[in-house]
N, C-alpha and C. Protein backbone atom coordinates (compact mmCIF):
# COMPACT_ATOMS: atom_id res chain seq x y z
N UNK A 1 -6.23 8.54 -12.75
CA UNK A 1 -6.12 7.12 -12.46
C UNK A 1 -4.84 6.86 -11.67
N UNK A 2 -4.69 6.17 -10.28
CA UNK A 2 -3.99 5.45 -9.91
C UNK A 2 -3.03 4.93 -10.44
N UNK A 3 -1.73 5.05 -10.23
CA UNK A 3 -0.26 4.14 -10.99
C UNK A 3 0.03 3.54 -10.17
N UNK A 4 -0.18 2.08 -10.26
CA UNK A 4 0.23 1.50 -9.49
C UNK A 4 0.68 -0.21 -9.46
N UNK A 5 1.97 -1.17 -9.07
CA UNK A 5 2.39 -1.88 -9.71
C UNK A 5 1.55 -3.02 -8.76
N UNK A 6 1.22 -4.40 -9.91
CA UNK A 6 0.72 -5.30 -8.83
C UNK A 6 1.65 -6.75 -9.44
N UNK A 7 2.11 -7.42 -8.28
CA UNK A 7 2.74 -8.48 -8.60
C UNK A 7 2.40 -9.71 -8.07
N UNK A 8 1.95 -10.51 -8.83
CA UNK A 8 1.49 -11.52 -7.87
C UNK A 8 2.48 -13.21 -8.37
N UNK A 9 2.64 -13.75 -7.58
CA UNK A 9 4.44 -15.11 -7.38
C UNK A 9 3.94 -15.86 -6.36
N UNK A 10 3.92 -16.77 -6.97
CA UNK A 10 4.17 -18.11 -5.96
C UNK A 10 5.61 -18.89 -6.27
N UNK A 11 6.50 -19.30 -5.49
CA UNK A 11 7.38 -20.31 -5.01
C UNK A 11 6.52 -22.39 -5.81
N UNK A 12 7.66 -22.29 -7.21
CA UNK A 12 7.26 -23.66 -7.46
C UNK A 12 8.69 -24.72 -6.51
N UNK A 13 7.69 -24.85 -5.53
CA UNK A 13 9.26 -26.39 -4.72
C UNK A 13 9.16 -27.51 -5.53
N UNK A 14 10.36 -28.35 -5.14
CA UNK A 14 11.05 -29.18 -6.31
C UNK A 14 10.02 -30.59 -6.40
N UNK A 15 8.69 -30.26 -5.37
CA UNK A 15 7.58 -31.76 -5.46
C UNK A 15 6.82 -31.29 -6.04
N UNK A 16 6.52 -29.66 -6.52
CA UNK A 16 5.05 -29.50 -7.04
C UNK A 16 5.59 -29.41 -8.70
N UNK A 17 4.32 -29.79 -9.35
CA UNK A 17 3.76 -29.77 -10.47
C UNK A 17 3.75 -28.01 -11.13
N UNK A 18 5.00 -27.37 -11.68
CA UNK A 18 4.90 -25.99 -12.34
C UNK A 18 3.84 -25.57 -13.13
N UNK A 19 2.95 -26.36 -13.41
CA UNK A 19 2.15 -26.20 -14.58
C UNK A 19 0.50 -26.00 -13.24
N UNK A 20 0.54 -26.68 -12.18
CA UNK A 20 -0.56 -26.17 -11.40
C UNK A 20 -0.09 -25.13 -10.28
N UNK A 21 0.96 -24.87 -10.65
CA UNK A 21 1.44 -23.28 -9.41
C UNK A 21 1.43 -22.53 -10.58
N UNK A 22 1.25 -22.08 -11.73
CA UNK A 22 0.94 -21.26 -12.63
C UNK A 22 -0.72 -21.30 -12.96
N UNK A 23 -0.98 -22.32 -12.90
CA UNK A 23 -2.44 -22.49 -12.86
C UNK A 23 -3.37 -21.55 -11.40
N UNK A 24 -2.72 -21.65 -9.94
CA UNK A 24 -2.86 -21.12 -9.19
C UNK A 24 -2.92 -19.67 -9.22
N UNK A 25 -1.96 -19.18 -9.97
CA UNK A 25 -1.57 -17.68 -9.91
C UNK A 25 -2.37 -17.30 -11.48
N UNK A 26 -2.61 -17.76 -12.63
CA UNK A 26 -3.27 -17.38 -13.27
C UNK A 26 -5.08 -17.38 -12.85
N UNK A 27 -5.33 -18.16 -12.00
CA UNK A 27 -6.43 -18.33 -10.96
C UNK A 27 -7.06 -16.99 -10.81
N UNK A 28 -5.75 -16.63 -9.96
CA UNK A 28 -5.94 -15.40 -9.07
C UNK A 28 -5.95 -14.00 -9.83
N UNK A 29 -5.48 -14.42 -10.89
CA UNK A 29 -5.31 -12.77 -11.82
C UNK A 29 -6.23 -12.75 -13.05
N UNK A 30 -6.41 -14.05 -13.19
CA UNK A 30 -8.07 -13.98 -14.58
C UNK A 30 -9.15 -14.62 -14.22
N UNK A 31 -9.28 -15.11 -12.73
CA UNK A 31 -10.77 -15.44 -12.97
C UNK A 31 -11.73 -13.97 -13.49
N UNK A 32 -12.80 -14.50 -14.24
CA UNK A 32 -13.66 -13.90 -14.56
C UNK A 32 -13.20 -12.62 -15.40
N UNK A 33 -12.53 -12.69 -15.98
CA UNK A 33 -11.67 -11.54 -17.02
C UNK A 33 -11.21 -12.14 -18.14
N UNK A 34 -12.25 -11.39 -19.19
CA UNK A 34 -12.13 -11.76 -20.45
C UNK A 34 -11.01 -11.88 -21.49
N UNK A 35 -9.98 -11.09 -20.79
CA UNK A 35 -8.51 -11.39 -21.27
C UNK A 35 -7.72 -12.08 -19.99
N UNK A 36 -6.77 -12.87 -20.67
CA UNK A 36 -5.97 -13.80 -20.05
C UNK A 36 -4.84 -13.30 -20.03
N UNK A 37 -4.19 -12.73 -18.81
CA UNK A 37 -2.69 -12.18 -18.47
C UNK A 37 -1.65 -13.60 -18.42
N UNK A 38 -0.32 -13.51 -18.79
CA UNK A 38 0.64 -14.40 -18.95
C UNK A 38 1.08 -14.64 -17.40
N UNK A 39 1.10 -15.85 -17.43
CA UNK A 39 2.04 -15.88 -16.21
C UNK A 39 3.43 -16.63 -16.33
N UNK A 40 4.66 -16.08 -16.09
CA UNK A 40 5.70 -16.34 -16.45
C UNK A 40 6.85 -17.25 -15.38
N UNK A 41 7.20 -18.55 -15.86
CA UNK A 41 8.27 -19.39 -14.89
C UNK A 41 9.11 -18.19 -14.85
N UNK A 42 9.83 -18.21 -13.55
CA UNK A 42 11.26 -17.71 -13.41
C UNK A 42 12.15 -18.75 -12.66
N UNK A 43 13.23 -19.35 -13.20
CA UNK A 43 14.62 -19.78 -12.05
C UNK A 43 14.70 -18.50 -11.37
N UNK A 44 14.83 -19.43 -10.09
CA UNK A 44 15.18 -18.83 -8.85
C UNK A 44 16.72 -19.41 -8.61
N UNK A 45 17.14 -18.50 -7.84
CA UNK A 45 18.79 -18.88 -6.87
C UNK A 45 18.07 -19.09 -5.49
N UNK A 46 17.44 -18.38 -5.08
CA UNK A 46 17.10 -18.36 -3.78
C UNK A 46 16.17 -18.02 -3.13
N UNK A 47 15.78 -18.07 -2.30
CA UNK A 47 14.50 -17.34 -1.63
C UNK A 47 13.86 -15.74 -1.69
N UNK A 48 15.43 -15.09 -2.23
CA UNK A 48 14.86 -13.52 -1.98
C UNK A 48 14.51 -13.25 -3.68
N UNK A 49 14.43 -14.28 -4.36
CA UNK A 49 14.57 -14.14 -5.61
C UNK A 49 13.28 -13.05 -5.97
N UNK A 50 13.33 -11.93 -7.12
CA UNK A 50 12.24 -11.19 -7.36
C UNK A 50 12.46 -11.09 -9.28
N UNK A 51 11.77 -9.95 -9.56
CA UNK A 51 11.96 -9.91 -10.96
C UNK A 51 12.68 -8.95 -11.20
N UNK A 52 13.87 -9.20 -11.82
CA UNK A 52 14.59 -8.30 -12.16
C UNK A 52 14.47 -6.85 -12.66
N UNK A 53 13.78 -7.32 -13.78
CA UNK A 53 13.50 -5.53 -14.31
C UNK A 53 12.63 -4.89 -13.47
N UNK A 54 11.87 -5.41 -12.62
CA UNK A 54 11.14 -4.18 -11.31
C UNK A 54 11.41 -4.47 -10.09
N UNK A 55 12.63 -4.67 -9.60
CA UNK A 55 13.67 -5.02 -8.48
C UNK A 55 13.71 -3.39 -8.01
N UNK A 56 13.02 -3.05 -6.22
CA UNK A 56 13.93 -1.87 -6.11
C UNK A 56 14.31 -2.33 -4.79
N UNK A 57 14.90 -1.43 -3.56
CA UNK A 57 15.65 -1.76 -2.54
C UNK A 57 15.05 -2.23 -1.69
N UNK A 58 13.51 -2.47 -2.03
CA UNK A 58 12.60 -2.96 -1.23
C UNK A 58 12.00 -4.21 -1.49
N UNK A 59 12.37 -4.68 -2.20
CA UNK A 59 11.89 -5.71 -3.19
C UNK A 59 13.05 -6.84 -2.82
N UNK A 60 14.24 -6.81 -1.70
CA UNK A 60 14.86 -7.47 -1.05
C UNK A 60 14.72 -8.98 -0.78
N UNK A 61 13.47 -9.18 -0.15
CA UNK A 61 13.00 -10.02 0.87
C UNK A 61 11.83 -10.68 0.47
N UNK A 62 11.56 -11.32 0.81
CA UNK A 62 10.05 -12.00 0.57
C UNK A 62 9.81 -12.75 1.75
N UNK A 63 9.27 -11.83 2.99
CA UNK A 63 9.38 -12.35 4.15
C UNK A 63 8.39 -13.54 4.18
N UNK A 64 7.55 -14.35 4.00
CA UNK A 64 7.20 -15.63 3.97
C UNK A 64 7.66 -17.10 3.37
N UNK A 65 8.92 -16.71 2.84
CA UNK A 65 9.77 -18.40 2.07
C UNK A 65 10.88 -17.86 2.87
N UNK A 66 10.99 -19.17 3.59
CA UNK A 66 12.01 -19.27 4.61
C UNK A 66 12.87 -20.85 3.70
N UNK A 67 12.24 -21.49 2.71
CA UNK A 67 12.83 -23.02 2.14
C UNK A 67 13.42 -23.08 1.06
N UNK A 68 14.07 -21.71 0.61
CA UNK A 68 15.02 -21.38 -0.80
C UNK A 68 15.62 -22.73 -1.17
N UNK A 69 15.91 -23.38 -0.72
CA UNK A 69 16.95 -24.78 -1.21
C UNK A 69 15.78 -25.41 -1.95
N UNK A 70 14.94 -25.55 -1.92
CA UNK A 70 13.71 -26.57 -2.26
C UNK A 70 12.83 -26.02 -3.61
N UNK A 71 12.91 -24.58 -3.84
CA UNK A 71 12.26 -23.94 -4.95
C UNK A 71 13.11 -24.13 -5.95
N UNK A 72 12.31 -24.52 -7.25
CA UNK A 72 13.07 -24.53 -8.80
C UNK A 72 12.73 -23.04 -9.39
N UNK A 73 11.68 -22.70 -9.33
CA UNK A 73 11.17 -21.44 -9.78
C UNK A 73 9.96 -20.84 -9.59
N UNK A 74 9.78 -19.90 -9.74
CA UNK A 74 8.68 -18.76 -9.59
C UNK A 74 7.91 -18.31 -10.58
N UNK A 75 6.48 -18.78 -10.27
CA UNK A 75 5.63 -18.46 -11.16
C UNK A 75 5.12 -17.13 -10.90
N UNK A 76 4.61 -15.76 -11.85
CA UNK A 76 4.55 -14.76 -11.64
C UNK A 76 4.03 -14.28 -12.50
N UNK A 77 3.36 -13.26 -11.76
CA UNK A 77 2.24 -12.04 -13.07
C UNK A 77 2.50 -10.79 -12.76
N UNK A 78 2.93 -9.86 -13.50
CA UNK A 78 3.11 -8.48 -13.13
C UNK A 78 2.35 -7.23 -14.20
N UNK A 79 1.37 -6.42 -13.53
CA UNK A 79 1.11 -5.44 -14.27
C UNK A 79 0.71 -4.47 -13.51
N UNK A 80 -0.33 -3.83 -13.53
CA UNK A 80 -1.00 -2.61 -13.20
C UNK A 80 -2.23 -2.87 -12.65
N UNK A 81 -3.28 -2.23 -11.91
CA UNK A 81 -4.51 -2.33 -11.62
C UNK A 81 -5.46 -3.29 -12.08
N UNK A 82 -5.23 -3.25 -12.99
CA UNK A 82 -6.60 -4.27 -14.08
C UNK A 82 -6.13 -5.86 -13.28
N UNK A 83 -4.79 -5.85 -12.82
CA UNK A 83 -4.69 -7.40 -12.53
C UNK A 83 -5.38 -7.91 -11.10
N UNK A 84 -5.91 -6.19 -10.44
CA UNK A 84 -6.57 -7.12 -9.16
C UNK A 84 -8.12 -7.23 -9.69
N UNK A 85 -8.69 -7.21 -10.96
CA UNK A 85 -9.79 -7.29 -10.66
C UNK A 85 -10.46 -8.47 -10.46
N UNK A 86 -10.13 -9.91 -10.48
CA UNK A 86 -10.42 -11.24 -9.89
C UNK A 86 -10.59 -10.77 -8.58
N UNK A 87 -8.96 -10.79 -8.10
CA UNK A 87 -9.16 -10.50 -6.60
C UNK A 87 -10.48 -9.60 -6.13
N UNK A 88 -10.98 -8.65 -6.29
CA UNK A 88 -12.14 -7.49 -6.73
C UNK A 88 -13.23 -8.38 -6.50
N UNK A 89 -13.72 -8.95 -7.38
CA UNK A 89 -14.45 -10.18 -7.93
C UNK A 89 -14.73 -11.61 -6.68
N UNK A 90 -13.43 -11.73 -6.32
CA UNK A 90 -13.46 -13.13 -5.51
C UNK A 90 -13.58 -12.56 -4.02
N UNK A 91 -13.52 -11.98 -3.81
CA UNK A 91 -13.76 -10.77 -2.32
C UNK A 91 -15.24 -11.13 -1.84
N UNK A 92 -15.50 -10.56 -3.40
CA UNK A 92 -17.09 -10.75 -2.85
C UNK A 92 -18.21 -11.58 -2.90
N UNK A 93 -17.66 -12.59 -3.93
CA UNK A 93 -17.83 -14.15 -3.93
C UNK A 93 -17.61 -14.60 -3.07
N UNK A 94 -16.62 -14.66 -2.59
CA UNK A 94 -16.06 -15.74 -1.10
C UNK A 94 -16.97 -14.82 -0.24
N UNK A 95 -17.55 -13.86 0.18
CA UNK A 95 -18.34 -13.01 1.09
C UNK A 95 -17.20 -13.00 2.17
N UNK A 96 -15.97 -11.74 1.49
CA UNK A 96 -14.59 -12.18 2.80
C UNK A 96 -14.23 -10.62 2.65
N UNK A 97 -14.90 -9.76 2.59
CA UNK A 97 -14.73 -8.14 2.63
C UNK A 97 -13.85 -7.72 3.87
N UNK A 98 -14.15 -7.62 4.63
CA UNK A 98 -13.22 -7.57 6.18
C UNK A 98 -12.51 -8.51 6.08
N UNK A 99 -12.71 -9.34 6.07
CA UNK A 99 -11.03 -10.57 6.38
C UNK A 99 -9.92 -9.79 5.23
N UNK A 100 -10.03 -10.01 4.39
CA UNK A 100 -9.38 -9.03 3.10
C UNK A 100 -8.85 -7.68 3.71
N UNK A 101 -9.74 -7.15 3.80
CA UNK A 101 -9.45 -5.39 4.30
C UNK A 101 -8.01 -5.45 5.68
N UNK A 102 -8.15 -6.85 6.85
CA UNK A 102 -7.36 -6.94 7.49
C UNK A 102 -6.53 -6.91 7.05
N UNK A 103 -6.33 -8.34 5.82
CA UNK A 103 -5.16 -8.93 5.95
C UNK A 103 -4.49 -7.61 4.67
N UNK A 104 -4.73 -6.95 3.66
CA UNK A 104 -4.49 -5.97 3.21
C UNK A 104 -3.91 -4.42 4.08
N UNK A 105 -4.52 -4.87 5.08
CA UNK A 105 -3.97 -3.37 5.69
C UNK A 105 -2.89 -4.13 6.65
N UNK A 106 -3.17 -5.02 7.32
CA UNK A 106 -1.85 -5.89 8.19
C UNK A 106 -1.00 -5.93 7.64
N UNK A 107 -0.83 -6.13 5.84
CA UNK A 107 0.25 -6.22 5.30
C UNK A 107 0.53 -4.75 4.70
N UNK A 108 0.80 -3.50 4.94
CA UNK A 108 1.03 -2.47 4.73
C UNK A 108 2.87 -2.25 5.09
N UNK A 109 3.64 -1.95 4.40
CA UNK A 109 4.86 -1.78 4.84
C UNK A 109 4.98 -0.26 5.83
N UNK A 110 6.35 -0.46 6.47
CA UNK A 110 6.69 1.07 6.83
C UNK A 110 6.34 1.94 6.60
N UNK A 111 6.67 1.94 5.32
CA UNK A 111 6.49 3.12 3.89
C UNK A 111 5.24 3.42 3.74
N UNK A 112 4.52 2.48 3.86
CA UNK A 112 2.55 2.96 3.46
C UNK A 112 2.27 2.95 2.06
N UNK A 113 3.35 2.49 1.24
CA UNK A 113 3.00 2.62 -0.48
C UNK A 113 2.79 1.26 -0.72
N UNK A 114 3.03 0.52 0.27
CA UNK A 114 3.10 -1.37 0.01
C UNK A 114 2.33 -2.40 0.34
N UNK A 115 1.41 -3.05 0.49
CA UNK A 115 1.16 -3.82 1.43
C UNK A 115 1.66 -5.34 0.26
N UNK A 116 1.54 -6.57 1.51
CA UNK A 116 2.10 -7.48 0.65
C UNK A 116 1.62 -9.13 1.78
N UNK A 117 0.38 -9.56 0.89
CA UNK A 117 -0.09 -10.76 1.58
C UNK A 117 -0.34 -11.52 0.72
N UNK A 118 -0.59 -13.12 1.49
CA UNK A 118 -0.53 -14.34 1.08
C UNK A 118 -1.38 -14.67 0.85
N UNK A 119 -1.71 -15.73 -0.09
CA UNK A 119 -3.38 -15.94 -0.24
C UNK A 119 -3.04 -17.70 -0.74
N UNK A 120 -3.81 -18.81 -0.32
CA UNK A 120 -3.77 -19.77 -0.24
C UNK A 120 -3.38 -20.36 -1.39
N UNK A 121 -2.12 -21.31 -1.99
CA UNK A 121 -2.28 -21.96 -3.05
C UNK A 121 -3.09 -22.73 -3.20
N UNK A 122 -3.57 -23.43 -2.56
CA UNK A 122 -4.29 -24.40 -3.00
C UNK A 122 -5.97 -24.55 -3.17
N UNK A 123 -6.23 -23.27 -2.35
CA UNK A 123 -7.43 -22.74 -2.75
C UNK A 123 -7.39 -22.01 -4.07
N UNK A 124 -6.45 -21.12 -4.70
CA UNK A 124 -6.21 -20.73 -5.75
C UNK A 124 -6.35 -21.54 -6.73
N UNK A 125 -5.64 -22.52 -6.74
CA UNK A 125 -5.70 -23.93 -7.67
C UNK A 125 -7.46 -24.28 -7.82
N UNK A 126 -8.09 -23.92 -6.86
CA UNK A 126 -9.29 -24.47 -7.02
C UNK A 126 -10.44 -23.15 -7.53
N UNK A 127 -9.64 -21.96 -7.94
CA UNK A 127 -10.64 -20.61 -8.30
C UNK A 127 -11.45 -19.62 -6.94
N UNK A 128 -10.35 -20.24 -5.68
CA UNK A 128 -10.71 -19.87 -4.61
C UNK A 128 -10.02 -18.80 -3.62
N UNK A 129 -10.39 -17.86 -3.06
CA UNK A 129 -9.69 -16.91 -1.92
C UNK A 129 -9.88 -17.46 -1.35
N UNK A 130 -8.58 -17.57 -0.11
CA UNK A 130 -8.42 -17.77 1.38
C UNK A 130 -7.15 -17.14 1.43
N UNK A 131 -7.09 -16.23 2.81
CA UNK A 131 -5.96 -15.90 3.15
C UNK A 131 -5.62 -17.14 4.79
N UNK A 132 -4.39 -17.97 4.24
CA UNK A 132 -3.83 -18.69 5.63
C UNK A 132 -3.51 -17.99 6.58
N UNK A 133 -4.13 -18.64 7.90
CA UNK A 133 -3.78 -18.04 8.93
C UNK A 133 -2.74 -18.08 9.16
N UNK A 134 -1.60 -19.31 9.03
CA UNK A 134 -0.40 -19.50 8.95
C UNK A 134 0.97 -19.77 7.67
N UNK A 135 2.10 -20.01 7.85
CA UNK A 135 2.99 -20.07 6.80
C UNK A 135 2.46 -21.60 6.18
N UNK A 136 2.42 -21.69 4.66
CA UNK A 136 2.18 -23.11 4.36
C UNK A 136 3.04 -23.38 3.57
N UNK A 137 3.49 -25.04 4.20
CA UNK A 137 4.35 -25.46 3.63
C UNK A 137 5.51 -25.36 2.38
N UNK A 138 4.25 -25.38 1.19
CA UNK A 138 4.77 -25.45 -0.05
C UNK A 138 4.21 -23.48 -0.24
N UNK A 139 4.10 -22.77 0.36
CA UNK A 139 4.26 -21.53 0.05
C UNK A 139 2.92 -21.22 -0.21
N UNK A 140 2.75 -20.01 -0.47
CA UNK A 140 1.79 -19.09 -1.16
C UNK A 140 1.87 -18.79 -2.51
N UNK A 141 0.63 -18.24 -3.24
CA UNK A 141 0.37 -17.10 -3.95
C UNK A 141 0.59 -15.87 -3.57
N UNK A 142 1.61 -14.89 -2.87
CA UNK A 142 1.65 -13.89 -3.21
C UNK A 142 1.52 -12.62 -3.61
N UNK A 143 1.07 -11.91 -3.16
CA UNK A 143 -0.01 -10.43 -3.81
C UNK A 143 0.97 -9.44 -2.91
N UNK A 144 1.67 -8.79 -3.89
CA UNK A 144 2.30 -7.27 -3.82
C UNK A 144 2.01 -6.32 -4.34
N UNK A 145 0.78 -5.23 -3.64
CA UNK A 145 0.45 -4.16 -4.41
C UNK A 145 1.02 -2.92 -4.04
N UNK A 146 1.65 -2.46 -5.51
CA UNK A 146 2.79 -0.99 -4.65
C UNK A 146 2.30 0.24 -5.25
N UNK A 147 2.01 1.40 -4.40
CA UNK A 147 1.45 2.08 -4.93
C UNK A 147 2.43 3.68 -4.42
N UNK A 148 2.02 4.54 -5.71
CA UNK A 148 3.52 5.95 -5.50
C UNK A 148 3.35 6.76 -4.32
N UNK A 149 2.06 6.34 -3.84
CA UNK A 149 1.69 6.68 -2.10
C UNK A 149 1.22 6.61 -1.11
N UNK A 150 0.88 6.57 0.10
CA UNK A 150 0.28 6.02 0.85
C UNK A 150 -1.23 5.84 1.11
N UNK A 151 -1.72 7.56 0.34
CA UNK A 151 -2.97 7.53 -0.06
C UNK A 151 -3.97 6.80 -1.35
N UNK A 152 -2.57 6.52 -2.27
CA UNK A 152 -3.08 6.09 -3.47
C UNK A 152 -3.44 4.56 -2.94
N UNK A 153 -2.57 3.78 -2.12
CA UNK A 153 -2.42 2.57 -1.43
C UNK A 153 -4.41 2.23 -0.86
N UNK A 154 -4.28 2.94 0.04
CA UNK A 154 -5.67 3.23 0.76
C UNK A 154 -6.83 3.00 -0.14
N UNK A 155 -6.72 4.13 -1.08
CA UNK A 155 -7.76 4.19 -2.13
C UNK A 155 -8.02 2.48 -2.77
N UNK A 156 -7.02 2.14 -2.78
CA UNK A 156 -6.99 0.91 -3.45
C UNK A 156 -7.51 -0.28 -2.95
N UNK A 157 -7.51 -0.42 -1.47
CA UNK A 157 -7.43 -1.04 -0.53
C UNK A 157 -8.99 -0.66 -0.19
N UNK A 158 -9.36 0.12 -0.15
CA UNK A 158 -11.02 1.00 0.19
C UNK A 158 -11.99 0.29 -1.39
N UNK A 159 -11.00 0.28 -2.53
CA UNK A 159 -11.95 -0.15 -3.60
C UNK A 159 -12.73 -1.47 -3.48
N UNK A 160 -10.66 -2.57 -3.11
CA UNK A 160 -11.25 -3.83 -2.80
C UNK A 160 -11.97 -4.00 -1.90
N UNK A 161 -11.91 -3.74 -0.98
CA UNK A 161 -12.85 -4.20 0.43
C UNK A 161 -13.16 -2.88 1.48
N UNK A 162 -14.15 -2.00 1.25
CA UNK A 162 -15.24 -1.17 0.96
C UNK A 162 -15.38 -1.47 2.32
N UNK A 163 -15.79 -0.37 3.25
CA UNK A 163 -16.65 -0.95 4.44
C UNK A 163 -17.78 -1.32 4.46
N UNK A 164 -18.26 -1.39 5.56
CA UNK A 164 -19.42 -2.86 5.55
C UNK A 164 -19.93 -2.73 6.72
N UNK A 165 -21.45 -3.02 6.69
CA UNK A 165 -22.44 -2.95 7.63
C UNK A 165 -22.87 -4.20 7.61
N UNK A 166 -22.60 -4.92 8.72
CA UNK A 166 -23.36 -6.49 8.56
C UNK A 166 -22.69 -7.37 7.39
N UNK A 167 -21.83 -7.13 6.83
CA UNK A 167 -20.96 -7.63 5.94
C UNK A 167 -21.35 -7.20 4.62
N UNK A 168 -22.20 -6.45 4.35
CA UNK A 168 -22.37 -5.41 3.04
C UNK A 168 -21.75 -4.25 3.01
N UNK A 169 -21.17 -4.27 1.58
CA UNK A 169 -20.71 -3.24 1.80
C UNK A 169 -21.43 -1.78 1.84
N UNK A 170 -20.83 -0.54 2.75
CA UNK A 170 -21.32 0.83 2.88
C UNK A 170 -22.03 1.46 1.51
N UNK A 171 -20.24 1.34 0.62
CA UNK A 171 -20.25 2.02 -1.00
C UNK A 171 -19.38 1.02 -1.77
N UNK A 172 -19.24 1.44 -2.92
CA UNK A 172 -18.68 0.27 -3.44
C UNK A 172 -17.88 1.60 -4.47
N UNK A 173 -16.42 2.22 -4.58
CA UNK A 173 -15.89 2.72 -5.30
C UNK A 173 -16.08 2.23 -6.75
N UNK A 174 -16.29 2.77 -7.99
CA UNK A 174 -15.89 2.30 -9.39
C UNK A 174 -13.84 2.50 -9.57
N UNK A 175 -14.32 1.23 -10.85
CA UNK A 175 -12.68 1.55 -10.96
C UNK A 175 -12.23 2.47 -11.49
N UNK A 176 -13.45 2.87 -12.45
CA UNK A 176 -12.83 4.48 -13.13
C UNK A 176 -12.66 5.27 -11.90
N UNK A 177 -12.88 5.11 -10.46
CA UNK A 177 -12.83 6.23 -9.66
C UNK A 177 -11.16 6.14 -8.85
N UNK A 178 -10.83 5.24 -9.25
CA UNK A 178 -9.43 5.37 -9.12
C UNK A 178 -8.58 5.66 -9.46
């Protein structure tokens, strides 16, 4: 099995409602999953703000919040594999297999162990995927999946969004096959 960390944070700014930007991000990590993962406020200082105990030298930046003055805190879910299986789930509900697979591999770091994309708050709020074409306002939901390699990354990335003939998918990996 795959080791691999998944973090998913949205940016609460000082007009939104904390209780529906946690609602957003618990959206995204339990629809349709019979257990309910925590999602936890954090104070923020600033924009590069992350979670401390899984802070590494890469974990710097959060290149999409450019409005640090305006955030009170960060709503956030952190675990392992089991937390993308909504995402899994809403892929193929929304019928968005390739758009996904882009914006998943577009967001791939240097390194190849990372990728790291945005996915709409406010579609979230509503039990919905969309990845914005652009930066929005009051921020994103967040999805950082880090994996110990570039291949393990792939695999992961191949589970969620599978190639596709006519927008079906080819094969469809199990998760035990990860």
């Amino acid at each position: 099995m795959i080791h691999a960390k998944i973090t998913f944070s949205a940016p609460v700014y000082a007009t939104e409602d904390s209780e529906k930007v946690k609602a957003a991000v618990s959206n995204m990590v339990n629809y349709g999953r019979p257990k309910a993962e925590e999602v936890l406020p954090e104070s923020v200082s600033g924009a590069n703000h992350t979670h401390e105990e899984n802070k590494t030298a890469s974990d710097d930046k959060n290149p999409f919040i450019s409005d640090a003055e305006n955030i009170k805190e960060t709503a956030i879910a952190v675990g392992d594999l089991d937390l993308l299986s909504s995402i899994h789930y809403l892929i193929r509900k929304e019928e968005i297999i390739d758009t996904a697979n882009t914006a998943l591999t577009d967001g791939i770091d240097e390194t190849g162990c990372k990728t790291f994309v945005a996915l709409n708050k406010q579609a979230a709020l509503m039990k919905h995927l969309s990845f914005p074409a652009d930066t929005e306002p009051l921020g994103s939901v967040y999805l950082e999946i880090k994996a110990e390699t570039p291949d393990e990354l792939l695999k992961i990335i191949d589970w969620l969004t599978p190639p596709t003939k006519e927008g079906v998918p080819v094969y469809e990996l199990k998760f035990n096959e990860l």
